[in-house]
Protein backbone atom coordinates (compact mmCIF):
# COMPACT_ATOMS: atom_id res chain seq x y z
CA UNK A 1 -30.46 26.14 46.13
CA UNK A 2 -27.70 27.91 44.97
CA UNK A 3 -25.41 27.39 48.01
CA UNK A 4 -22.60 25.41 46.69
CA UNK A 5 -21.72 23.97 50.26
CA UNK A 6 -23.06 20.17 50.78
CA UNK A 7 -25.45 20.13 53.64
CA UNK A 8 -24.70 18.14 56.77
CA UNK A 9 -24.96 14.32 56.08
CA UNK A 10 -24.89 15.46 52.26
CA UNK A 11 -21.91 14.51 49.71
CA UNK A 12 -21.21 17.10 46.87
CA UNK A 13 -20.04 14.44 43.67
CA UNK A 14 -18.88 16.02 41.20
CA UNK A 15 -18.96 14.47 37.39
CA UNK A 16 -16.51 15.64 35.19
CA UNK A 17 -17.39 15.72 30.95
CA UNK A 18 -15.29 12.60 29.97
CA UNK A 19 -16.69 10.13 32.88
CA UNK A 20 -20.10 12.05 31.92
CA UNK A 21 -20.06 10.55 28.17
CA UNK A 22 -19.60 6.95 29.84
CA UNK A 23 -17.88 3.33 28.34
CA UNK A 24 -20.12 1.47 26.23
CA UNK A 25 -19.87 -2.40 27.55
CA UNK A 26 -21.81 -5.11 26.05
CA UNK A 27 -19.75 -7.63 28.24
CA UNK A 28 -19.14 -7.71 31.97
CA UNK A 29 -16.56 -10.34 33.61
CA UNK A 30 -16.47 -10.81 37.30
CA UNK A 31 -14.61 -12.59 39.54
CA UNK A 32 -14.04 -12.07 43.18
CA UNK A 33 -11.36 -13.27 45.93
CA UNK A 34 -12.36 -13.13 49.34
CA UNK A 35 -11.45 -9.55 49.85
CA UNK A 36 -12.69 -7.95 46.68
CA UNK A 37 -14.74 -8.36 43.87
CA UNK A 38 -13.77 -7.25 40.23
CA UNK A 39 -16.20 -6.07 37.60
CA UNK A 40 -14.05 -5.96 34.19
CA UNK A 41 -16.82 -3.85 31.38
CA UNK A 42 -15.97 -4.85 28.15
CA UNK A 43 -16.48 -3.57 24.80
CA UNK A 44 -16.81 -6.56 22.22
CA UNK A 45 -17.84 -6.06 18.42
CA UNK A 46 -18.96 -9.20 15.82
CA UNK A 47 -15.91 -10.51 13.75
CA UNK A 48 -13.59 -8.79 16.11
CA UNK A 49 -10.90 -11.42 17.33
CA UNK A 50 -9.64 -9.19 20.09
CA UNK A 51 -11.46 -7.19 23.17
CA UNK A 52 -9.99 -5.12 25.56
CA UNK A 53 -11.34 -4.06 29.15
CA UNK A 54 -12.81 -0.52 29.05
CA UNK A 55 -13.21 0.02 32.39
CA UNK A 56 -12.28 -1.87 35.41
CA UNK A 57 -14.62 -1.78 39.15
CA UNK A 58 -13.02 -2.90 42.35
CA UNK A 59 -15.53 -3.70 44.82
CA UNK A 60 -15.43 -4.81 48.75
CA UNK A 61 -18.10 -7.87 49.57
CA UNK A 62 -20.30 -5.03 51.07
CA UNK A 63 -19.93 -2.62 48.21
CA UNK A 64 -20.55 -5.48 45.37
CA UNK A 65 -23.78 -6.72 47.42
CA UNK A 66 -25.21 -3.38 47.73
CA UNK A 67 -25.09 -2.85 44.25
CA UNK A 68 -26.88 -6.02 43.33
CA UNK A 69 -29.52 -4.67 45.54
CA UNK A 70 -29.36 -1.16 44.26
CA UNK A 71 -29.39 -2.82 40.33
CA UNK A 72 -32.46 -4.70 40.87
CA UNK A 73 -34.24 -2.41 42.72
CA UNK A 74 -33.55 0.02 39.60
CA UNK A 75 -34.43 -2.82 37.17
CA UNK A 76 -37.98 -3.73 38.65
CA UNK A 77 -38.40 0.49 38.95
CA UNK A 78 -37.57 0.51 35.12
CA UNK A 79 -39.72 -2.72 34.16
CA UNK A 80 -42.60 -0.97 36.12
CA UNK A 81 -42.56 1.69 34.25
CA UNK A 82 -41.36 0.46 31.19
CA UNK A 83 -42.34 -3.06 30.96
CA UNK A 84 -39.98 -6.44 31.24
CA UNK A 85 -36.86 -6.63 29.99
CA UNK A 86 -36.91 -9.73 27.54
CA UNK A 87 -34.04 -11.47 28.25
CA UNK A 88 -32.32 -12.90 24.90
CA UNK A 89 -30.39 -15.99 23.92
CA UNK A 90 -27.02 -15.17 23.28
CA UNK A 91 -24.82 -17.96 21.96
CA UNK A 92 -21.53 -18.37 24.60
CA UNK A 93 -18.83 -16.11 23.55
CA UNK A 94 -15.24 -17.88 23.86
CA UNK A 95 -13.27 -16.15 26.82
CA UNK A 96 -9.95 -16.94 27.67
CA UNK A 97 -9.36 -14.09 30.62
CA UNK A 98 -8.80 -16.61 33.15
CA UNK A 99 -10.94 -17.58 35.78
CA UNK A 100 -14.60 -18.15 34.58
CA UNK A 101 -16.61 -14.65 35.10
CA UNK A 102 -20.64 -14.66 34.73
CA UNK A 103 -21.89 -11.70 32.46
């Protein structure tokens, strides 16, 4: 189609060439109040004493659920295919961000 008009019912997203490249995170913190929950990505390296957040997600309860459901529905779709994902031992990396976030 070359009509560059979104069909009814259709959204038109457009990606621009920096978001496009992407943040590399090997680290994700989350914590949640009852209104929102936060996804900090982090970007941490081996014999580096300092991290910073790369990229920052706000998410409403509805928004952060349907992603779990989207995720795993995209991980079982890539195991499928693919095979399983072996999940590693990692030993616990020392955060001091605050509240206690799950990665």
């Amino acid at each position: 189609m070359s009509d560059s008009k979104p069909q009814q019912g259709q959204i038109n997203i457009e990606l621009d060439e920096a978001t496009a490249e992407g943040i590399y995170s090997n680290l994700a913190i989350i914590n949640h109040s009852a209104s929102e929950f936060v996804l900090d990505f982090v970007c941490i390296m081996p014999g580096t004493p300092k991290a910073k957040v790369k990229s920052r997600i706000v998410l409403t309860p509805q928004h952060a659920k349907r992603l779990v459901k989207a995720l795993a529905e995209n991980v079982h779709r890539f195991e499928t295919t693919h095979g399983e994902i072996k999940d590693t031992e990692q030993p616990p990396i020392p955060l001091n961000f605050g509240p206690a976030g799950q990665a």
